[in-house]
PDB file of N, CA and C in Angstrom:
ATOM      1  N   UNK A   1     163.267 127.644-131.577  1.00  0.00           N
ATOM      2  CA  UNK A   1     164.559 127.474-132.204  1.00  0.00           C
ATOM      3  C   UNK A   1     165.014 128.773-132.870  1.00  0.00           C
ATOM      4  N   UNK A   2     164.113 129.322-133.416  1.00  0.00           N
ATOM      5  CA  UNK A   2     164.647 130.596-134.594  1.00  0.00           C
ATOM      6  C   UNK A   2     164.637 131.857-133.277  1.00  0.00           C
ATOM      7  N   UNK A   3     163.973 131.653-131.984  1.00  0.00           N
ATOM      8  CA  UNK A   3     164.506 132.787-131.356  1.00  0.00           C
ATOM      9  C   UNK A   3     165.690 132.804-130.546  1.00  0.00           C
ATOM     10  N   UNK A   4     166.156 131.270-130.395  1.00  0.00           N
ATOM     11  CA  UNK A   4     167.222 131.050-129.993  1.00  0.00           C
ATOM     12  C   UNK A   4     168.659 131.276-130.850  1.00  0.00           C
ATOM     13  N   UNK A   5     168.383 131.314-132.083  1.00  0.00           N
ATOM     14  CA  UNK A   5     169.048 131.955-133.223  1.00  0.00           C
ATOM     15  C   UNK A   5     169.407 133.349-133.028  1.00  0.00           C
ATOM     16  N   UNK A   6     168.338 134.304-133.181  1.00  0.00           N
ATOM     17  CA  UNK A   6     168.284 135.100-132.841  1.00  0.00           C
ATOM     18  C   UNK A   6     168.835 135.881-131.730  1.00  0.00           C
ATOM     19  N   UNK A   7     168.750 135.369-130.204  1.00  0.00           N
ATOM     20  CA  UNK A   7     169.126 135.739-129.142  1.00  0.00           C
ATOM     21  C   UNK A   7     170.369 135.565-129.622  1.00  0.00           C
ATOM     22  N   UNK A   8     171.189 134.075-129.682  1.00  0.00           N
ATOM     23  CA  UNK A   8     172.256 133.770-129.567  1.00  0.00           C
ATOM     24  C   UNK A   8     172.946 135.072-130.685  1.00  0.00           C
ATOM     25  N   UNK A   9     172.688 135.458-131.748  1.00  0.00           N
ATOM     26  CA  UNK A   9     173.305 136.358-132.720  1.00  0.00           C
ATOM     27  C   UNK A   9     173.430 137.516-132.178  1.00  0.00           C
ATOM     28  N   UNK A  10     171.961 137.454-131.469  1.00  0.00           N
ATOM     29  CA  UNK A  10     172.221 139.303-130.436  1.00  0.00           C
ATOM     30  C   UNK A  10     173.197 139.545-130.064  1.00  0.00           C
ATOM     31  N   UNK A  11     173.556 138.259-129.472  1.00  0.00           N
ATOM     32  CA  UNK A  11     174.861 138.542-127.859  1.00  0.00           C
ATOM     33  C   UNK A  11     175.697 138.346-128.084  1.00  0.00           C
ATOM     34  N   UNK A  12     176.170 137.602-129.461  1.00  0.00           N
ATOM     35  CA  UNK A  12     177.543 137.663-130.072  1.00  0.00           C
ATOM     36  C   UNK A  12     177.629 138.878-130.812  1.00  0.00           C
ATOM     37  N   UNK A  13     176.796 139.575-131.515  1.00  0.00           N
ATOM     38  CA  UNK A  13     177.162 141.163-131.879  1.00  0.00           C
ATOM     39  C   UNK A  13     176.972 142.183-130.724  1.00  0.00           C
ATOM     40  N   UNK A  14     176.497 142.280-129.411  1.00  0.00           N
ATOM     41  CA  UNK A  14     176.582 142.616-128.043  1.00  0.00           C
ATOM     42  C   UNK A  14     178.052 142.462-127.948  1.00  0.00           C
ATOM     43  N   UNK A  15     178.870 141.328-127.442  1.00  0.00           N
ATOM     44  CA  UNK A  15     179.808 141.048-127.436  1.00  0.00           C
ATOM     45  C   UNK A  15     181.043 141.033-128.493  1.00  0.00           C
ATOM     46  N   UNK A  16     181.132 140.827-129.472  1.00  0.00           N
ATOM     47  CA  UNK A  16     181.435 141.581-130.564  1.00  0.00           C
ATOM     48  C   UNK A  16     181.747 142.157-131.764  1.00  0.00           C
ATOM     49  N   UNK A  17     181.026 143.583-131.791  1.00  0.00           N
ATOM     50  CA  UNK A  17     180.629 144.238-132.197  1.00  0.00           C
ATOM     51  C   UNK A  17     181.463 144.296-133.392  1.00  0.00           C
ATOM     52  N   UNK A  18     180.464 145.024-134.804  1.00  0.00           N
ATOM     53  CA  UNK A  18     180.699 144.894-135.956  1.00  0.00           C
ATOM     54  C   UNK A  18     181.537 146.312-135.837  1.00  0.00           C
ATOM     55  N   UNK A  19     182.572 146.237-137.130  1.00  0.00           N
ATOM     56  CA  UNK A  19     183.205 147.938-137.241  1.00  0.00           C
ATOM     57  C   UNK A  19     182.446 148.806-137.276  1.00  0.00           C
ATOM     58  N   UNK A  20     182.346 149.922-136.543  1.00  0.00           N
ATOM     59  CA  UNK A  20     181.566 151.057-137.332  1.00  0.00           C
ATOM     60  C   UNK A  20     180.328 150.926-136.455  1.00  0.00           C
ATOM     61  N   UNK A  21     180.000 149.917-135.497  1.00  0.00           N
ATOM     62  CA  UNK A  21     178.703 149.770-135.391  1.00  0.00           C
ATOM     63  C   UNK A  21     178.434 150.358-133.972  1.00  0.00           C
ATOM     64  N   UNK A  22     179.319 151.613-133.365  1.00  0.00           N
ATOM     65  CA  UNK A  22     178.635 152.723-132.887  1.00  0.00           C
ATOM     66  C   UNK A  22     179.420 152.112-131.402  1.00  0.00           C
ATOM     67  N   UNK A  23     180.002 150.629-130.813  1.00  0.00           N
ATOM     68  CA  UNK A  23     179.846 150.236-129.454  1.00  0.00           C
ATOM     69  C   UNK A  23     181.954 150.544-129.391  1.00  0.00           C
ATOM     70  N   UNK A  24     182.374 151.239-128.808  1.00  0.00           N
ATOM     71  CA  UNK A  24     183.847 150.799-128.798  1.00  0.00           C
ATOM     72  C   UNK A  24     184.677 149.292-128.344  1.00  0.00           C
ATOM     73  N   UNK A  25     185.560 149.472-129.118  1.00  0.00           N
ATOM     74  CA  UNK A  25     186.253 148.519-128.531  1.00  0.00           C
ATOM     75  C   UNK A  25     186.810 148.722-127.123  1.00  0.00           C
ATOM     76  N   UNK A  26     187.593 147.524-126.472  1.00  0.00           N
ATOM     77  CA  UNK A  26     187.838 147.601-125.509  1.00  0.00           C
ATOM     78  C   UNK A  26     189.408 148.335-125.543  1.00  0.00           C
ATOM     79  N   UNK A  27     190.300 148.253-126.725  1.00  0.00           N
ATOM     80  CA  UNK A  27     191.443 148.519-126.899  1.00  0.00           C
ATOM     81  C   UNK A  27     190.941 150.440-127.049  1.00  0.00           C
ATOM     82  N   UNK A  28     189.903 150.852-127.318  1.00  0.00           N
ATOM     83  CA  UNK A  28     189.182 152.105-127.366  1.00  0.00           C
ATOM     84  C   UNK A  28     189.240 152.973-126.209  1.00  0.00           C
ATOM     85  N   UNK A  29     188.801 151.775-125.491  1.00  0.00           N
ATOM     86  CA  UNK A  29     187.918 152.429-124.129  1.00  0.00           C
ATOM     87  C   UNK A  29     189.462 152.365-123.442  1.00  0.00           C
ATOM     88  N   UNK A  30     190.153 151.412-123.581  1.00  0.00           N
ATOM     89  CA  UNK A  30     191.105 151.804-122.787  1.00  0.00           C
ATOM     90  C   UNK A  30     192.362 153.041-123.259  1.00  0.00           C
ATOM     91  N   UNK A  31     192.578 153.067-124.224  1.00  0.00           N
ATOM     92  CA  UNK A  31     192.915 153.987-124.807  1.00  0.00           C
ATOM     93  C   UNK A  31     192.193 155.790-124.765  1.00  0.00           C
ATOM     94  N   UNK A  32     191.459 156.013-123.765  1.00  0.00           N
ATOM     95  CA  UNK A  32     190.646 156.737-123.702  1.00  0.00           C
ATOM     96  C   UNK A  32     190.789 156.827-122.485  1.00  0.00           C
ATOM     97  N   UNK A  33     190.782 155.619-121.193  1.00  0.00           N
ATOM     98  CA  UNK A  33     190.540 155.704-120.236  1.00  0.00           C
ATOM     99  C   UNK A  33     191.879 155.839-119.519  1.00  0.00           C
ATOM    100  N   UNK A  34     193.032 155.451-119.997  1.00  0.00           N
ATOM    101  CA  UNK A  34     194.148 155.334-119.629  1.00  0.00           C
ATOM    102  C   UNK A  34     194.891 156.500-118.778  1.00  0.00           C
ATOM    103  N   UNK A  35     194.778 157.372-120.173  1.00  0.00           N
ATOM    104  CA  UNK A  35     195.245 158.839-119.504  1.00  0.00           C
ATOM    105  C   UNK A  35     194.458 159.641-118.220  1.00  0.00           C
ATOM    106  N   UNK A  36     193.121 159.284-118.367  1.00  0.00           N
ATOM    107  CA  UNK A  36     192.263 160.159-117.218  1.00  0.00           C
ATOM    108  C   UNK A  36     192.584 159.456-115.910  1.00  0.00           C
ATOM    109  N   UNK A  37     192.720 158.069-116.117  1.00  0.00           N
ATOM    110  CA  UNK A  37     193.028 157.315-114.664  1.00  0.00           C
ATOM    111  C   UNK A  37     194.809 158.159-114.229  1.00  0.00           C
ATOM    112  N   UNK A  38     195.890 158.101-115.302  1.00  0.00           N
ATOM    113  CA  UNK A  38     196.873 158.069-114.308  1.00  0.00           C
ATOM    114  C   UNK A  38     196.859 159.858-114.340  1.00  0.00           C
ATOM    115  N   UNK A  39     195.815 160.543-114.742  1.00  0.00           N
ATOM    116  CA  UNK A  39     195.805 161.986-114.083  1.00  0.00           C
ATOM    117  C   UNK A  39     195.217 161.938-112.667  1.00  0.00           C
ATOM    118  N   UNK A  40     194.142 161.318-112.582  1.00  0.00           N
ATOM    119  CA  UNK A  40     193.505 161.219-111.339  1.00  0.00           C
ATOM    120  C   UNK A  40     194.171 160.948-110.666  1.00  0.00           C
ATOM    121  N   UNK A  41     194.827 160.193-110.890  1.00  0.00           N
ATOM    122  CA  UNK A  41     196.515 159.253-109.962  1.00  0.00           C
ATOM    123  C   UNK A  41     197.184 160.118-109.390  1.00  0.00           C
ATOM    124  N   UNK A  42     198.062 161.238-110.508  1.00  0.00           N
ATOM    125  CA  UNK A  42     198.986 161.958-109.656  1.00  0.00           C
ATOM    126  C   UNK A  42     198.084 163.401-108.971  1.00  0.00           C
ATOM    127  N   UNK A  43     197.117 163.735-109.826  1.00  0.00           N
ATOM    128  CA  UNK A  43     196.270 164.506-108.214  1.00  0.00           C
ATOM    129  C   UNK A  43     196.196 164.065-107.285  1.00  0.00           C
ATOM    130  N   UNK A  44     195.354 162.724-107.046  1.00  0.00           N
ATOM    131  CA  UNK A  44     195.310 162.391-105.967  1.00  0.00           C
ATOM    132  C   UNK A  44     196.486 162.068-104.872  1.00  0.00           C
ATOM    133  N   UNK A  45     198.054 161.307-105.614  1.00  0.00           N
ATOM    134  CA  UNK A  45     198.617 161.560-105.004  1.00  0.00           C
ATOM    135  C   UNK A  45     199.732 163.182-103.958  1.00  0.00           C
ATOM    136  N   UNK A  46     199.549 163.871-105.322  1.00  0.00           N
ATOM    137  CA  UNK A  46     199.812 165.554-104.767  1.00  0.00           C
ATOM    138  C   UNK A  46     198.833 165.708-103.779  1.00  0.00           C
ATOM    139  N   UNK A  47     197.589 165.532-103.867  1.00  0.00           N
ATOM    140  CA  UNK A  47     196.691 166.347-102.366  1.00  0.00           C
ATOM    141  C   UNK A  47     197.318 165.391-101.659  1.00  0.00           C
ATOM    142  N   UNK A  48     197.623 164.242-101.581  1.00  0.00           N
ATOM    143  CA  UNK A  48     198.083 163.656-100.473  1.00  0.00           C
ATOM    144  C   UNK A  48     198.930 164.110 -99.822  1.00  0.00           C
ATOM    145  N   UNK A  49     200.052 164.254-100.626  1.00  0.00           N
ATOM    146  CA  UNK A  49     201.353 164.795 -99.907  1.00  0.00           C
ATOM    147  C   UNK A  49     201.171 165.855 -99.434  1.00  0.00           C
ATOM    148  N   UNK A  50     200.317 166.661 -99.985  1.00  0.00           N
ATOM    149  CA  UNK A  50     200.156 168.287 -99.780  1.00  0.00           C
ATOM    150  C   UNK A  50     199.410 168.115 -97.749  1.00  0.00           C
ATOM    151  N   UNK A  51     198.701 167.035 -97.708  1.00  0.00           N
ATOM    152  CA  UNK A  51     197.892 166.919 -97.296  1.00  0.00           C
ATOM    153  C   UNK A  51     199.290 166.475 -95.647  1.00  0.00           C
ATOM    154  N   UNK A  52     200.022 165.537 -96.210  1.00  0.00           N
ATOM    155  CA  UNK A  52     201.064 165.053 -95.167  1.00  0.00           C
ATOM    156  C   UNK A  52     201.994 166.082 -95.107  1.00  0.00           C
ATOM    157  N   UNK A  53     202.392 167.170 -96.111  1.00  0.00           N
ATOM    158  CA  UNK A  53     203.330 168.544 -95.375  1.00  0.00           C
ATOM    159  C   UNK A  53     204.401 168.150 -96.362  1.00  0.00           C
ATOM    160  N   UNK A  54     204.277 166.898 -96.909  1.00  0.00           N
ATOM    161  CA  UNK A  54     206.074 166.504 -98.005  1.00  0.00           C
ATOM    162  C   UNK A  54     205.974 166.935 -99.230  1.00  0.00           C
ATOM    163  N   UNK A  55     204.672 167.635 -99.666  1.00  0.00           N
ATOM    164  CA  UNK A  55     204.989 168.142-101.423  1.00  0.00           C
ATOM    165  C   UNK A  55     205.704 169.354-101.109  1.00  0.00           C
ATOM    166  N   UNK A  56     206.318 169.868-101.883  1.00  0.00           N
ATOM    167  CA  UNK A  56     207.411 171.020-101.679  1.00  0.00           C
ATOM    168  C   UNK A  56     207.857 171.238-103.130  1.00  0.00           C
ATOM    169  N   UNK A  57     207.088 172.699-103.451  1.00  0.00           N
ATOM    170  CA  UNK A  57     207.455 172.900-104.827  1.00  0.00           C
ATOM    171  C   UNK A  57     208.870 173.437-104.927  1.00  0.00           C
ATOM    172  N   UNK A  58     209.052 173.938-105.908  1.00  0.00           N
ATOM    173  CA  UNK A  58     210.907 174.496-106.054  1.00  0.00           C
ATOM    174  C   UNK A  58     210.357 176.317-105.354  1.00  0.00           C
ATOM    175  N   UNK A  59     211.615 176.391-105.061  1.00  0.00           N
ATOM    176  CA  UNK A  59     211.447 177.941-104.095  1.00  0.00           C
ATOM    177  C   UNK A  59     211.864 179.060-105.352  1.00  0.00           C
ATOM    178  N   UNK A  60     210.964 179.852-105.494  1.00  0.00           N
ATOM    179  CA  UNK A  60     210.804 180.731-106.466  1.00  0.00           C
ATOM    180  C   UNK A  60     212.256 181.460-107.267  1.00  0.00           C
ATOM    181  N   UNK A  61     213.384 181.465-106.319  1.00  0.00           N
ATOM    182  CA  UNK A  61     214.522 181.726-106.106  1.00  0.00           C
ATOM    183  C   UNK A  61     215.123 180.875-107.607  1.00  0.00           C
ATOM    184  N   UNK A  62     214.893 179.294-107.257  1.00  0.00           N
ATOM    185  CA  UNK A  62     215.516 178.609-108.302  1.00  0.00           C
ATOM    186  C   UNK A  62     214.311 178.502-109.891  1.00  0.00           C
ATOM    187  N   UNK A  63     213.663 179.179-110.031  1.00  0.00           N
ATOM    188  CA  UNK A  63     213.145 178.857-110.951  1.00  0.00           C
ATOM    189  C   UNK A  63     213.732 179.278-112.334  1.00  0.00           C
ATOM    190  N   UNK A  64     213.323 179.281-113.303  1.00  0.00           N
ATOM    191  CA  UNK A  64     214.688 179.957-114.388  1.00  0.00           C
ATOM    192  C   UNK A  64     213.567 180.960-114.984  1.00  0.00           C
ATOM    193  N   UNK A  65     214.320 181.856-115.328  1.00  0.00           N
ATOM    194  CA  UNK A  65     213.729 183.025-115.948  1.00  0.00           C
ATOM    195  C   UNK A  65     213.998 184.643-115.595  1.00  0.00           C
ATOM    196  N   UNK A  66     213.624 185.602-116.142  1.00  0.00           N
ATOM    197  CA  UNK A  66     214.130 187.006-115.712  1.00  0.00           C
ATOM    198  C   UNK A  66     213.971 187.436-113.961  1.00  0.00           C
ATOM    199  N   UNK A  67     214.505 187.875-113.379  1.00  0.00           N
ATOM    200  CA  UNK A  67     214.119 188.161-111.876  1.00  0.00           C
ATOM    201  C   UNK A  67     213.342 189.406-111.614  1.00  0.00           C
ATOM    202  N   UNK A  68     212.409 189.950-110.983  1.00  0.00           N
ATOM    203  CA  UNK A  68     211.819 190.730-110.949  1.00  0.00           C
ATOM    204  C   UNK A  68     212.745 191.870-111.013  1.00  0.00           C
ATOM    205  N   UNK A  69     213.319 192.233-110.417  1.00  0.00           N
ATOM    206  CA  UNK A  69     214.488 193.123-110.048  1.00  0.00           C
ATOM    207  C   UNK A  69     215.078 193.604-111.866  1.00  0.00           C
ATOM    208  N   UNK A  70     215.443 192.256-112.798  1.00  0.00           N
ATOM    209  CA  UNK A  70     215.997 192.673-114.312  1.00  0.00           C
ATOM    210  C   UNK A  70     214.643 192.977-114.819  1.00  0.00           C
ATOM    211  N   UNK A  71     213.890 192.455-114.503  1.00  0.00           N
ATOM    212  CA  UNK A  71     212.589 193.363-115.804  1.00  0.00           C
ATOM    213  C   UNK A  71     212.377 194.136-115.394  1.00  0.00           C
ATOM    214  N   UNK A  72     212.223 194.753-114.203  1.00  0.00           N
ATOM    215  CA  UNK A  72     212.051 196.637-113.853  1.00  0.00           C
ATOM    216  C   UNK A  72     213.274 196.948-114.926  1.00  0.00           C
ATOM    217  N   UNK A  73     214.338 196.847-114.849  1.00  0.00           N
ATOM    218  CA  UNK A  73     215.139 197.293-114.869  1.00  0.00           C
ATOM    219  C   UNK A  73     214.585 197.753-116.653  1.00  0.00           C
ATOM    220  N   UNK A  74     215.101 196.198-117.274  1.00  0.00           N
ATOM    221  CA  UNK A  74     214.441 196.219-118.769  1.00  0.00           C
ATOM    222  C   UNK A  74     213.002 197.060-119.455  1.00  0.00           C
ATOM    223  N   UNK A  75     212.166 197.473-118.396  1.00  0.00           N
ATOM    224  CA  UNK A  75     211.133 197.955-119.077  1.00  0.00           C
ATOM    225  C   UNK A  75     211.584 199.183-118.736  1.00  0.00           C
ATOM    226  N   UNK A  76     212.432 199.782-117.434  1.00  0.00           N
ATOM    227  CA  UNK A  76     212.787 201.537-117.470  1.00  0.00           C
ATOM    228  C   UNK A  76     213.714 201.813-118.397  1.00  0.00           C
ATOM    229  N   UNK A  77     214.417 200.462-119.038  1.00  0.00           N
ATOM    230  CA  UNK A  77     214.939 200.696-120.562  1.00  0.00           C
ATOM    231  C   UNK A  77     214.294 201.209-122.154  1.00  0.00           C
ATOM    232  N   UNK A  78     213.218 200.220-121.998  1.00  0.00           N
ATOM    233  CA  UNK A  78     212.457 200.447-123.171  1.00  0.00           C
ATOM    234  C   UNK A  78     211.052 201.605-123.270  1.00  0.00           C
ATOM    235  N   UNK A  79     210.504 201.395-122.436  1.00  0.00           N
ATOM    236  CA  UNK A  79     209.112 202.650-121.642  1.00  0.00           C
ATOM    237  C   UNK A  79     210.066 203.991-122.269  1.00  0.00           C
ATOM    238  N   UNK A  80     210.772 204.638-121.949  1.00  0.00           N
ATOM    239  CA  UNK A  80     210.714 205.797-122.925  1.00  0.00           C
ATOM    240  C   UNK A  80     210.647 205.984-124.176  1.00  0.00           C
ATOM    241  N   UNK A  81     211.173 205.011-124.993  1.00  0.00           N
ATOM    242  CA  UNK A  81     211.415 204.499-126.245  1.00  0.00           C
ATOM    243  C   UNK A  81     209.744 204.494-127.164  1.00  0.00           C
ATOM    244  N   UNK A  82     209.252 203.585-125.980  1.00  0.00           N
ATOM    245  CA  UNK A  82     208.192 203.201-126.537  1.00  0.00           C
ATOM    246  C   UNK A  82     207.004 204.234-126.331  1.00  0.00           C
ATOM    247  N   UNK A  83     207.304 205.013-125.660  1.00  0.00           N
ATOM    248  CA  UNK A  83     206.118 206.265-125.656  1.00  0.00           C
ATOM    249  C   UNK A  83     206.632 207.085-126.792  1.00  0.00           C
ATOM    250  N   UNK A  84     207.359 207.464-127.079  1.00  0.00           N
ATOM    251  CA  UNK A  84     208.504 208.319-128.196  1.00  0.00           C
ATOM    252  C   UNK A  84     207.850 207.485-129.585  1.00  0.00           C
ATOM    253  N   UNK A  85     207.475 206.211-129.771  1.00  0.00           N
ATOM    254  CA  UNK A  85     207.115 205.916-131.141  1.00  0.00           C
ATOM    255  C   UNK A  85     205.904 205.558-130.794  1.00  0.00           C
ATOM    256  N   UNK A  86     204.887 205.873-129.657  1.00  0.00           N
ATOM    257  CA  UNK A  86     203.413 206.114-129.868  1.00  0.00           C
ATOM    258  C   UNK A  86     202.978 206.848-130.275  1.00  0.00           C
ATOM    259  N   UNK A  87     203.909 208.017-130.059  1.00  0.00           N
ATOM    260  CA  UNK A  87     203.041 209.960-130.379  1.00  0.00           C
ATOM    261  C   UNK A  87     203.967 209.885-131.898  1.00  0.00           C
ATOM    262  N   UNK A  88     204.806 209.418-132.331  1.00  0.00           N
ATOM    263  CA  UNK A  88     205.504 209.577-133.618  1.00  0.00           C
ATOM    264  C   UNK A  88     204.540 208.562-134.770  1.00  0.00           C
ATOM    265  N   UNK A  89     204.295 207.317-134.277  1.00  0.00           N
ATOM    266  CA  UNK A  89     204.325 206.142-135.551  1.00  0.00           C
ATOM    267  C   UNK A  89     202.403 206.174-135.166  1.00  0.00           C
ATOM    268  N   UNK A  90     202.111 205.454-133.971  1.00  0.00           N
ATOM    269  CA  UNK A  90     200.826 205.618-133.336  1.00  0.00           C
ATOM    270  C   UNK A  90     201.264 204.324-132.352  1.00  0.00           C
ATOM    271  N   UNK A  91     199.751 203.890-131.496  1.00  0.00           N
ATOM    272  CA  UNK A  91     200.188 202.077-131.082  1.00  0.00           C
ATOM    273  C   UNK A  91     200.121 201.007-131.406  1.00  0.00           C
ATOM    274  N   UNK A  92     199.654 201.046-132.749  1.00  0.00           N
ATOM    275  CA  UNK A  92     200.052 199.557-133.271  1.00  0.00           C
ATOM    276  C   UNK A  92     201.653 199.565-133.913  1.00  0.00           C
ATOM    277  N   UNK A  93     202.457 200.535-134.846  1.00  0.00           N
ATOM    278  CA  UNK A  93     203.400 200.493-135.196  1.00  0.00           C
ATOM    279  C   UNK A  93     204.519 200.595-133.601  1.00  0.00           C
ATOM    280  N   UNK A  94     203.844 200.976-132.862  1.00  0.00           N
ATOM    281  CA  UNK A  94     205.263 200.972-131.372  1.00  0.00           C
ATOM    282  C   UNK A  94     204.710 199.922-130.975  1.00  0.00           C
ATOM    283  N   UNK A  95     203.844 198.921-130.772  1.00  0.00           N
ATOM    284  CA  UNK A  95     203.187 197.541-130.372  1.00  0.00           C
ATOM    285  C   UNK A  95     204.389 196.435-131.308  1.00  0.00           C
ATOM    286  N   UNK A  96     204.755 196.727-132.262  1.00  0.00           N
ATOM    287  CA  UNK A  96     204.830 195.646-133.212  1.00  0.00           C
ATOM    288  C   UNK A  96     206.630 196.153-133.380  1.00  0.00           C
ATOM    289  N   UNK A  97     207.000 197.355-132.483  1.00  0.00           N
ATOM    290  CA  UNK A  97     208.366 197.622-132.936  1.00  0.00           C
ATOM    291  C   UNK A  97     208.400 196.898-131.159  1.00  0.00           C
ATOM    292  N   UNK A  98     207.793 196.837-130.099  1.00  0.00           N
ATOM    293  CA  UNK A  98     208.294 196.546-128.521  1.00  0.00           C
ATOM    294  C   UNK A  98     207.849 194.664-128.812  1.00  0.00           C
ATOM    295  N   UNK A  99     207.341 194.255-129.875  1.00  0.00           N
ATOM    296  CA  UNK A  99     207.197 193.298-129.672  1.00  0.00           C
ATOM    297  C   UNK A  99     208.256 192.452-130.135  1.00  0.00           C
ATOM    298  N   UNK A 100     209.067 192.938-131.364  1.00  0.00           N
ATOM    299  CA  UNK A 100     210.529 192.643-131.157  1.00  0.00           C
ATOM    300  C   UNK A 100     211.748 192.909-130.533  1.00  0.00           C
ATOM    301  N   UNK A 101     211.385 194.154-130.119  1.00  0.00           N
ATOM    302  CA  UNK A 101     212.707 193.935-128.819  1.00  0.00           C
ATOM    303  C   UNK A 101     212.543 193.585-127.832  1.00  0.00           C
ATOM    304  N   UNK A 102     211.190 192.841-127.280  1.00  0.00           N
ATOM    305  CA  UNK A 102     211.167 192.322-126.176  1.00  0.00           C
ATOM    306  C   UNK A 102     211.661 191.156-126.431  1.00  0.00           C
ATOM    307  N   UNK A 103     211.605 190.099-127.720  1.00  0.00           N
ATOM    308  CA  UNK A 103     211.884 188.787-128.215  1.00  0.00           C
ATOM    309  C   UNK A 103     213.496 189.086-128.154  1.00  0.00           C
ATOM    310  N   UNK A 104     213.754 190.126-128.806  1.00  0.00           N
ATOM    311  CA  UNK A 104     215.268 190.432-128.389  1.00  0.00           C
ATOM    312  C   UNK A 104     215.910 190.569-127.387  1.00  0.00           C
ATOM    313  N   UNK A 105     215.453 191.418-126.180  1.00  0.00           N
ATOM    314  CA  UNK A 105     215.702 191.114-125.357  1.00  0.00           C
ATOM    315  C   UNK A 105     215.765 189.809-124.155  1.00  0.00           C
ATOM    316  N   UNK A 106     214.639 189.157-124.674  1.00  0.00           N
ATOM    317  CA  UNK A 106     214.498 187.398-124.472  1.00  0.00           C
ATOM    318  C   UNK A 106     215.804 186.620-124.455  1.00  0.00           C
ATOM    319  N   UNK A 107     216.254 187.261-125.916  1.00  0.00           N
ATOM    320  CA  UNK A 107     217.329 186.359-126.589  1.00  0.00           C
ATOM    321  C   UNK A 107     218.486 186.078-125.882  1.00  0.00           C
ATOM    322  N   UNK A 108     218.613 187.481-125.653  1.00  0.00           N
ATOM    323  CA  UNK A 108     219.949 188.318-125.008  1.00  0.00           C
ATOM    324  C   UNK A 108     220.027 187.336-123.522  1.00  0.00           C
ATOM    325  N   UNK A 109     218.449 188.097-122.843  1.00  0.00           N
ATOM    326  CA  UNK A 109     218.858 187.351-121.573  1.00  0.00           C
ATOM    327  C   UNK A 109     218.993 185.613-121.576  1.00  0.00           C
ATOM    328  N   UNK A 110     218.619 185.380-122.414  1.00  0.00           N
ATOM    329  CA  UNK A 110     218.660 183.398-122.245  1.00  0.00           C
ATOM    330  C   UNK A 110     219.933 183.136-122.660  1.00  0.00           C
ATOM    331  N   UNK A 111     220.764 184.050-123.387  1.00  0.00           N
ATOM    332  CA  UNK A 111     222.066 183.789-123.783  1.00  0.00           C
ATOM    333  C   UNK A 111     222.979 183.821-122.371  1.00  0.00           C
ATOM    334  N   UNK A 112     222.875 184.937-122.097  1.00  0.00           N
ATOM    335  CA  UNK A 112     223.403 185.636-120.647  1.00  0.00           C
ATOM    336  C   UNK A 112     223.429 184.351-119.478  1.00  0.00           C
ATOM    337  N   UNK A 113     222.317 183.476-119.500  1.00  0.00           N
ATOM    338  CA  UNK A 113     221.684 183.020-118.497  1.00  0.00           C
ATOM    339  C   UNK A 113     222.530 181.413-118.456  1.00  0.00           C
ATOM    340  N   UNK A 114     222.569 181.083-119.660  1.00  0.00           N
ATOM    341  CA  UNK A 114     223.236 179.885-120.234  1.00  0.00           C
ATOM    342  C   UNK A 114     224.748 180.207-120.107  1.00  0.00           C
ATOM    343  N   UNK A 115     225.229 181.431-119.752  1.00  0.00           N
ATOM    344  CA  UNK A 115     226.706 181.590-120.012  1.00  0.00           C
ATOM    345  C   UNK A 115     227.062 181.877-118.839  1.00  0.00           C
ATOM    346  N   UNK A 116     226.042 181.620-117.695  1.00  0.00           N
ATOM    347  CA  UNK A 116     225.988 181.985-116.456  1.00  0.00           C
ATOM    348  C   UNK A 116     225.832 180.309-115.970  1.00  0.00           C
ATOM    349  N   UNK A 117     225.931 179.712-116.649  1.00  0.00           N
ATOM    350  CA  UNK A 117     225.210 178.050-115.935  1.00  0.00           C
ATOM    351  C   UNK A 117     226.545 177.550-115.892  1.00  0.00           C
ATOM    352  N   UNK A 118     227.395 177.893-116.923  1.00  0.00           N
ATOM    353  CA  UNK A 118     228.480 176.653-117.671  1.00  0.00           C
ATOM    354  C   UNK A 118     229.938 177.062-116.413  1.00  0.00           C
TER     355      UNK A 118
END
């Protein structure tokens, strides 16, 4: 009788489990498991397609951002500049003066780019 006590208490704290007492819940496990399943999901579906010839990323053309062609352009802007305050300041003070006009120049072009959409 008292090991039937016993057993029976096992398998209701087996089944479930006290707070804290080390086993997750199921609202846990799924909460955990959720996200890794629907990643596996859309990999698996991308190799698929990749696999049938229909995934088709965007063509480099439409992507948004500077074009190779404007950042040559932009760095044969700044490259003299910035050798001129290496031998003057050293390279951390021309590091920390190209690291705002590149953000500036950022600015400029995303302005440009947006006034180019409308």
């Amino acid at each position: 009788m008292k090991r039937t006590a016993l057993l029976l208490a096992g398998l209701t704290l087996f089944f479930n489990p006290l707070p804290g007492a080390g086993v997750p819940s199921a609202h846990a496990q799924m909460d955990w498991l959720t996200p890794k399943l629907e990643s596996q999901r859309y990999d698996n579906t991308r190799r698929h397609q990749q696999r049938l010839g229909t995934y088709r990323q965007r063509p480099q053309s439409s992507r948004p951002g500077i074009s190779p062609a404007r950042m040559r352009q932009l760095m044969r802007q700044v490259e003299p500049e910035y050798r001129r305050r290496v031998q003057i300041h050293g390279k951390a003070r021309a590091d920390e003066w190209l690291k705002r006009t590149a953000y500036r120049l950022g600015v400029e072009e995303g302005r440009r780019a947006r006034r180019n959409l409308r």
